[in-house]
Protein backbone atom coordinates (compact mmCIF):
# COMPACT_ATOMS: atom_id res chain seq x y z
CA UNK A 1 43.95 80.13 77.78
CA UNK A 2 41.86 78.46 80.16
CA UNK A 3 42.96 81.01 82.88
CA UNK A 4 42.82 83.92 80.97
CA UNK A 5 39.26 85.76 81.40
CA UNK A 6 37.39 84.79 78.13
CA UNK A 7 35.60 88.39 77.62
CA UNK A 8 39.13 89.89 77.84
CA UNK A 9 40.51 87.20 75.45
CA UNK A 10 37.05 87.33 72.76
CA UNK A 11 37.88 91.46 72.94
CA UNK A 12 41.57 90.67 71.97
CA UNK A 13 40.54 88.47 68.94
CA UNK A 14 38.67 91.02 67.27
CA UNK A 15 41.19 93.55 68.04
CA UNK A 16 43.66 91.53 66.48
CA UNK A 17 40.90 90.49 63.53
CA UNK A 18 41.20 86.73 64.05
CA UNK A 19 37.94 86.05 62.83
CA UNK A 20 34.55 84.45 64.45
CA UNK A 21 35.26 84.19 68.14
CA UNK A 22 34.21 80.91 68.71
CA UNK A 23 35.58 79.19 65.46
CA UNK A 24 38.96 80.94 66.68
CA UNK A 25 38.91 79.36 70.29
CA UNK A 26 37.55 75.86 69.49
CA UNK A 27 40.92 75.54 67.56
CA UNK A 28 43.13 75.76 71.01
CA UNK A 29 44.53 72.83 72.39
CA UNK A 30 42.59 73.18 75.21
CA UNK A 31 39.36 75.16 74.29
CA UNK A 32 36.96 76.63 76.73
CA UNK A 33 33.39 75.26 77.05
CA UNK A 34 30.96 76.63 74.03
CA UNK A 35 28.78 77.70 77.22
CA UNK A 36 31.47 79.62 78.47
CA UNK A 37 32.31 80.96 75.33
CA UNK A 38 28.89 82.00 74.46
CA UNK A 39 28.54 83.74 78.01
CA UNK A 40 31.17 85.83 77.03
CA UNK A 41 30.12 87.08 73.82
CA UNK A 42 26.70 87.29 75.49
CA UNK A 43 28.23 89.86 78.15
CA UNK A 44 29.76 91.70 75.94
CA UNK A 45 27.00 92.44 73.70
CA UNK A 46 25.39 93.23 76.84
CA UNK A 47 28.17 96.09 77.67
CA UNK A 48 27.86 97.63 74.31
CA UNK A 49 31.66 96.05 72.94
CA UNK A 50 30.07 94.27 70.71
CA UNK A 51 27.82 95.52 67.57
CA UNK A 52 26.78 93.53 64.59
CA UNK A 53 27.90 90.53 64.22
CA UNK A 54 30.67 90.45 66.90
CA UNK A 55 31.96 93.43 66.14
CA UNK A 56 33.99 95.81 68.30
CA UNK A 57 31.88 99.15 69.19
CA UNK A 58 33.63 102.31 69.47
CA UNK A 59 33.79 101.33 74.21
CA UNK A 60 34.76 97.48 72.94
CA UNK A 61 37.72 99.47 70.69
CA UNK A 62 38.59 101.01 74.05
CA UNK A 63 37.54 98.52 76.27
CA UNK A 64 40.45 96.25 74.50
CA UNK A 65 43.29 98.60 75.31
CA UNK A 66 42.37 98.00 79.22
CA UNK A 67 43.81 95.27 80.72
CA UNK A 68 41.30 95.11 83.10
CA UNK A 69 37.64 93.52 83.61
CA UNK A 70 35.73 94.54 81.73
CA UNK A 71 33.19 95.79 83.54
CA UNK A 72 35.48 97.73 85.33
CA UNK A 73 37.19 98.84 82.35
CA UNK A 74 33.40 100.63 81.64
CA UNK A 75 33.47 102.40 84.68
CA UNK A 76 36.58 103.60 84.26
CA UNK A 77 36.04 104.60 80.74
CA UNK A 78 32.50 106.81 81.69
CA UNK A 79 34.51 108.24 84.70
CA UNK A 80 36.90 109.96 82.43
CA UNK A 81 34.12 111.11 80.49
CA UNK A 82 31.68 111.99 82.39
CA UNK A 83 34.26 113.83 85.20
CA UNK A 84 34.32 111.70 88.27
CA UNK A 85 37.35 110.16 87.71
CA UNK A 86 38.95 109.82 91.05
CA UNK A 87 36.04 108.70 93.05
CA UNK A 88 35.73 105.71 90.14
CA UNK A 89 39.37 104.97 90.34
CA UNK A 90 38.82 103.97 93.64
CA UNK A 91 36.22 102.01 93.20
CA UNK A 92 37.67 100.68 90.09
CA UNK A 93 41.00 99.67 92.29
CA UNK A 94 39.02 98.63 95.47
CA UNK A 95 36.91 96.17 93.41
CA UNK A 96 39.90 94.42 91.47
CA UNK A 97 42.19 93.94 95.19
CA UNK A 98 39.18 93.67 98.15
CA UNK A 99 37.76 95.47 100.56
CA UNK A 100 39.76 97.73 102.54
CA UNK A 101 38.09 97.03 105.80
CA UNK A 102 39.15 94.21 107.85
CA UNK A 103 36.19 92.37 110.88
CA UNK A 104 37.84 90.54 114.02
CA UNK A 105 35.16 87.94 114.97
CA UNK A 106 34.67 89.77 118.26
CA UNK A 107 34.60 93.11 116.93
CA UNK A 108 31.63 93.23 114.28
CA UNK A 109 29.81 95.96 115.85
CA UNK A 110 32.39 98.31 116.17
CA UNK A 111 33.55 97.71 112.33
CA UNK A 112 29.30 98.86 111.76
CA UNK A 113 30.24 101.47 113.77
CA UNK A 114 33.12 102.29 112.03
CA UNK A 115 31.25 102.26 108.57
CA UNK A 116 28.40 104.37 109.54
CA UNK A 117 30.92 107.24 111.06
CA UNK A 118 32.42 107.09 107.72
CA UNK A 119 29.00 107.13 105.87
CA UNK A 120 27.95 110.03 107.69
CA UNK A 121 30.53 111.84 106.01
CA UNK A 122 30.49 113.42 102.24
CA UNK A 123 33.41 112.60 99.65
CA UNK A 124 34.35 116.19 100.55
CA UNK A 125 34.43 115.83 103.96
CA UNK A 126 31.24 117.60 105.10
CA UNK A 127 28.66 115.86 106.60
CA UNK A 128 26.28 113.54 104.57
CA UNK A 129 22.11 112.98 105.09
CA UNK A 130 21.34 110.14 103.76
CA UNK A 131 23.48 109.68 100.10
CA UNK A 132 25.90 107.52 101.11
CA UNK A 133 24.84 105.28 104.05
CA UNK A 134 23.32 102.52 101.53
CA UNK A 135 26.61 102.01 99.37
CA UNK A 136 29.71 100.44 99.72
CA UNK A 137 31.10 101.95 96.52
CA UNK A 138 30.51 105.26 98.05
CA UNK A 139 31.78 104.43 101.52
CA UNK A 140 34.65 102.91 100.18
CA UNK A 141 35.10 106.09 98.18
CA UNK A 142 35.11 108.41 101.37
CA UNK A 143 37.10 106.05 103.25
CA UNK A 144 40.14 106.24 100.42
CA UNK A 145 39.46 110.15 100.92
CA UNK A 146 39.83 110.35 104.04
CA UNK A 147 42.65 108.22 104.03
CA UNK A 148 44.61 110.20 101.57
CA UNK A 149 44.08 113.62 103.16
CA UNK A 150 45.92 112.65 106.39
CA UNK A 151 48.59 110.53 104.65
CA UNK A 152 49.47 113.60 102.72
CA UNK A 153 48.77 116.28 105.34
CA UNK A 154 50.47 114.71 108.45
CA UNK A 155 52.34 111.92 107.65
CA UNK A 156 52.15 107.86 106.99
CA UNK A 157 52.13 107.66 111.50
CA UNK A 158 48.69 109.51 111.20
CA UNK A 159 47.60 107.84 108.22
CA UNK A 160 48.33 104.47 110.03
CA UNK A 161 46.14 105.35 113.05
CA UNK A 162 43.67 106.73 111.11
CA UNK A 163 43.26 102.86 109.61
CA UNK A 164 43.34 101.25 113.16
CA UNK A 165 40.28 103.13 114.26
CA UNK A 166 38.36 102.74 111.12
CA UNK A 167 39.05 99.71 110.95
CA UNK A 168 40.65 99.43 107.60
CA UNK A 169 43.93 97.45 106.23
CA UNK A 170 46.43 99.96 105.98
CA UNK A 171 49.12 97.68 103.21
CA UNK A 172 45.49 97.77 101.20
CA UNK A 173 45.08 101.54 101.41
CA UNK A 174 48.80 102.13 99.81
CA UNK A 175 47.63 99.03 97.53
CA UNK A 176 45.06 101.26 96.64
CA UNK A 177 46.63 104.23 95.50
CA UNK A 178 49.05 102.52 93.19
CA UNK A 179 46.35 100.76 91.69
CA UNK A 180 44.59 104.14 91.35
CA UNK A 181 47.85 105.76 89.64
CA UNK A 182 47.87 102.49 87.10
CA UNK A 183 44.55 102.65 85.91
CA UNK A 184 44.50 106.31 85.73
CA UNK A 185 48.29 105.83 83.63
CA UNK A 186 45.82 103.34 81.35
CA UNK A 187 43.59 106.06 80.60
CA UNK A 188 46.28 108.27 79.78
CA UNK A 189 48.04 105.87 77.30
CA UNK A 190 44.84 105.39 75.43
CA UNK A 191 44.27 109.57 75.06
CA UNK A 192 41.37 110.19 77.73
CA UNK A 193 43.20 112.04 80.20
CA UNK A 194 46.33 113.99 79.93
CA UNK A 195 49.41 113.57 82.41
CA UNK A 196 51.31 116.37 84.34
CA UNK A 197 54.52 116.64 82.07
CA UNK A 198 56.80 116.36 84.80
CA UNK A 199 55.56 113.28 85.27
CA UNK A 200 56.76 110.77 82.57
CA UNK A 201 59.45 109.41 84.11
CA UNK A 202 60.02 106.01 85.79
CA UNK A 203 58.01 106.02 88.99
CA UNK A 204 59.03 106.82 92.49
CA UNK A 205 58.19 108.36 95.47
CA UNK A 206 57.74 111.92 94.57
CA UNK A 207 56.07 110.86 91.35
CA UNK A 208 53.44 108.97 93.12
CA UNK A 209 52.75 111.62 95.24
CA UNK A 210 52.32 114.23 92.43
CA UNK A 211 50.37 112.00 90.36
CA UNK A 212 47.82 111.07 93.01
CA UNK A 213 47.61 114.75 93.92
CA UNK A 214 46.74 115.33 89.59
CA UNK A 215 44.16 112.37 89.81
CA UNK A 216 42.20 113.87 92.49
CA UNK A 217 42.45 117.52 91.69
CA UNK A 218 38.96 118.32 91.03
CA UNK A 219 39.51 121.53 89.24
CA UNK A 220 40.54 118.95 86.17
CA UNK A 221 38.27 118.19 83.14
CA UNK A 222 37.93 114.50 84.44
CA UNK A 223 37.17 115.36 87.96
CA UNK A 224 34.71 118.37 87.59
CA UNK A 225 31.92 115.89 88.97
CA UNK A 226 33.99 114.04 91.16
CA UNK A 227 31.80 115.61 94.48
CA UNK A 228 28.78 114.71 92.92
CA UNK A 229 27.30 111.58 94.22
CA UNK A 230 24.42 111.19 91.71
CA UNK A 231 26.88 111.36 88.65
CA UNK A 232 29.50 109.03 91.00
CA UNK A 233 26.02 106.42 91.46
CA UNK A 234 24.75 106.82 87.43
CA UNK A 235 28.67 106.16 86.37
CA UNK A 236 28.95 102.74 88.66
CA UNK A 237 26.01 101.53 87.39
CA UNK A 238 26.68 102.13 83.75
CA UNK A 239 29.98 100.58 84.25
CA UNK A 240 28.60 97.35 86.53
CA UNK A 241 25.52 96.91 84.04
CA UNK A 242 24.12 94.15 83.58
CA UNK A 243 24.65 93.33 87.28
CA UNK A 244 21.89 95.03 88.50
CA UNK A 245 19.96 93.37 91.17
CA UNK A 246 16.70 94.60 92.13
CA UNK A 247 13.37 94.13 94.78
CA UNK A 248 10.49 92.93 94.41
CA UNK A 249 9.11 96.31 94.20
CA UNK A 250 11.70 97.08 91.02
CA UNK A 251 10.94 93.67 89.23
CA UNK A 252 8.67 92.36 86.70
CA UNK A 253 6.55 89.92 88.36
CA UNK A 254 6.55 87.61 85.03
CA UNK A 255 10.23 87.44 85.74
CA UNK A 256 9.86 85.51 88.75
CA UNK A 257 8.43 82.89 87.07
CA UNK A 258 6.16 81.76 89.57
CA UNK A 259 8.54 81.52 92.22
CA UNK A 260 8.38 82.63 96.10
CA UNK A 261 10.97 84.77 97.80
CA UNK A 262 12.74 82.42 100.80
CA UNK A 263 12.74 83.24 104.15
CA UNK A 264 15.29 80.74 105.40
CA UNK A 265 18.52 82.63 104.98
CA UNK A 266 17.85 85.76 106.78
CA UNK A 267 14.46 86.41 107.80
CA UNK A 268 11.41 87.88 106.54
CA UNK A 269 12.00 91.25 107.73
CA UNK A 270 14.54 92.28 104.95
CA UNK A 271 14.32 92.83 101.31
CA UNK A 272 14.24 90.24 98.85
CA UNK A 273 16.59 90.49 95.87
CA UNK A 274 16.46 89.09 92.10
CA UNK A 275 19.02 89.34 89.54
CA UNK A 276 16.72 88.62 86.63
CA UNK A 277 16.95 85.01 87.10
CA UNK A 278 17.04 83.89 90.82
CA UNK A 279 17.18 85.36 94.51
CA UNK A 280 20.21 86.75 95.78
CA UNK A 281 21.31 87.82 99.01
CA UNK A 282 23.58 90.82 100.22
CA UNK A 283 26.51 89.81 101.42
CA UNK A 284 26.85 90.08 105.33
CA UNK A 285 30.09 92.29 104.71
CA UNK A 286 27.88 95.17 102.71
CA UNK A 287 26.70 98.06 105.11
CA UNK A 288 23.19 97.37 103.14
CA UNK A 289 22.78 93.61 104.90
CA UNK A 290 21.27 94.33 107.60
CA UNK A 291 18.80 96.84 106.18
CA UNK A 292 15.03 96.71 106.77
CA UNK A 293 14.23 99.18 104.27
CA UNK A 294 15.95 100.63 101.14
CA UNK A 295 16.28 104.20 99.65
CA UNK A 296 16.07 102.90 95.64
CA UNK A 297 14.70 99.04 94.55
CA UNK A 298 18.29 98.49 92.82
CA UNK A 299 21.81 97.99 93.32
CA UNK A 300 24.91 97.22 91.18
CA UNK A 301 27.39 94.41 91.97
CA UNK A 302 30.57 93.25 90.39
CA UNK A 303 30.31 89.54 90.89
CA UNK A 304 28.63 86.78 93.26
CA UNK A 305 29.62 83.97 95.56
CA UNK A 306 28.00 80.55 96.13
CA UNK A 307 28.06 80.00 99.92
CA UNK A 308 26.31 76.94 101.96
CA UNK A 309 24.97 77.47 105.66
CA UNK A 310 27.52 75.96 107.53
């Protein structure tokens, strides 16, 4: 129990109508913290699962059929709905494995390099302005594109060279994609997307490849939006919500509570982040660490790290 995410696990108990959440989980031979336990519930009332008195909302119904993170189950969820589904799967996938890129200690410029070619690219292919150089959802997006054109056009030997001079982990990439076909098989089995009919058999080769090609066919109800990076953005940051970090020029000032933005870690030439109750910093892996100056005053994040300066 003590393993098992507790927002998952509080969702489960009122699926299964076990009664108050915390009553339920003090009982275990090993309970979790009340903290911990009241964090969850917390979150979750945060998402919009919970209603009431610890109800399950109509998303925490859903949200409890997906054996996922929550949070993640969300995006995946408005995806569907809103028709961007196979930009979010990948996002979905590429924030419950890691980050497809890979950065040799002598090679960090080129990886930039290799991040801001992709950037400069749209999820369609055609050349991007300015959209999607300030997110690593998006870029991660384009990159799984791109990826999955050549792998299907010209073969797994193109696919794989494509990977070496981007940059990117090529067992990750196929890691991806059936990742992509599971979560996408989730949303089917819970009656938000249909399936090809040909496809309902045990999974192979040729299954996989016909059921990534119905996941990304955009001329499908749950892809309609899925070139439009503005819907792509507002359904990430549904989903990630309450994550939400945000500058100094996007915060309440009262909500600094006095305090002074640090200059130690990187500078005092970059933005200065809050998450509503302390300063953050961008992780030097995100195409947005580096950045002097920002397009919007917020950004969406699935989790953070504690770190020390070594």
């Amino acid at each position: 129990m003590l393993r098992m995410p507790l927002t998952e696990l509080c969702l489960q108990i009122k699926s299964l109508h076990l009664g108050d959440i915390k009553s339920f989980l003090l009982k275990a031979v090993e309970p979790p913290k009340e903290e911990a336990i009241s964090s969850a519930i917390d979150l979750l009332f945060k998402v919009g699962a919970f209603e009431g008195h610890e109800e399950l909302s109509p998303l925490g119904y859903h949200l409890a059929k997906l054996p996922v993170d929550v949070l993640i189950g969300k995006m995946m969820l408005y995806g569907a709905i809103f028709g961007c589904l196979s930009p979010v799967l990948s996002v979905a996938a590429f924030l419950s494995y890691k980050s497809p890129f890979i950065s040799p200690k002598d090679e960090k410029q080129n990886v930039e390099k290799a991040k801001a070619a992709l950037s400069n690219e749209n999820l369609d292919g055609s050349t991007s302005i300015i959209d999607n150089k300030q997110s690593d959802h998006l870029l991660m997006v384009i990159a799984y594109n791109k990826w999955s054109r050549i792998l299907q056009e010209h073969g797994a030997r193109s696919a794989h060279q494509f990977c070496r001079s981007f940059y990117l982990n090529s067992t990750v990439m196929y890691m991806i994609r059936d990742m992509r076909l599971q979560y996408g098989s989730l949303l089917a089995d819970i009656g938000l997307v249909d399936l090809p009919k040909d496809n309902q058999n045990q999974m192979n080769g040729n299954r996989k490849s016909n059921l990534e090609s119905w996941f990304a066919n955009i001329s499908l109800p749950f892809n309609l939006y899925a070139g439009y990076t503005s819907v792509i953005k507002s359904v990430i940051s549904a989903g990630l919500y309450p994550n939400v970090a945000a500058t100094l020029e996007g915060v309440d000032p009262g909500a600094l509570g006095g305090r002074k933005p640090s200059d130690v870690l990187f500078g005092k030439d970059r933005p200065r982040w809050y998450d509503g109750r302390r300063e953050v910093h961008i992780h030097p892996s995100s195409v947005n660490h580096s950045l002097k100056s920002v397009q919007y005053p917020f950004l969406v994040f699935l989790e953070k790290v504690c770190f020390t300066l070594a």
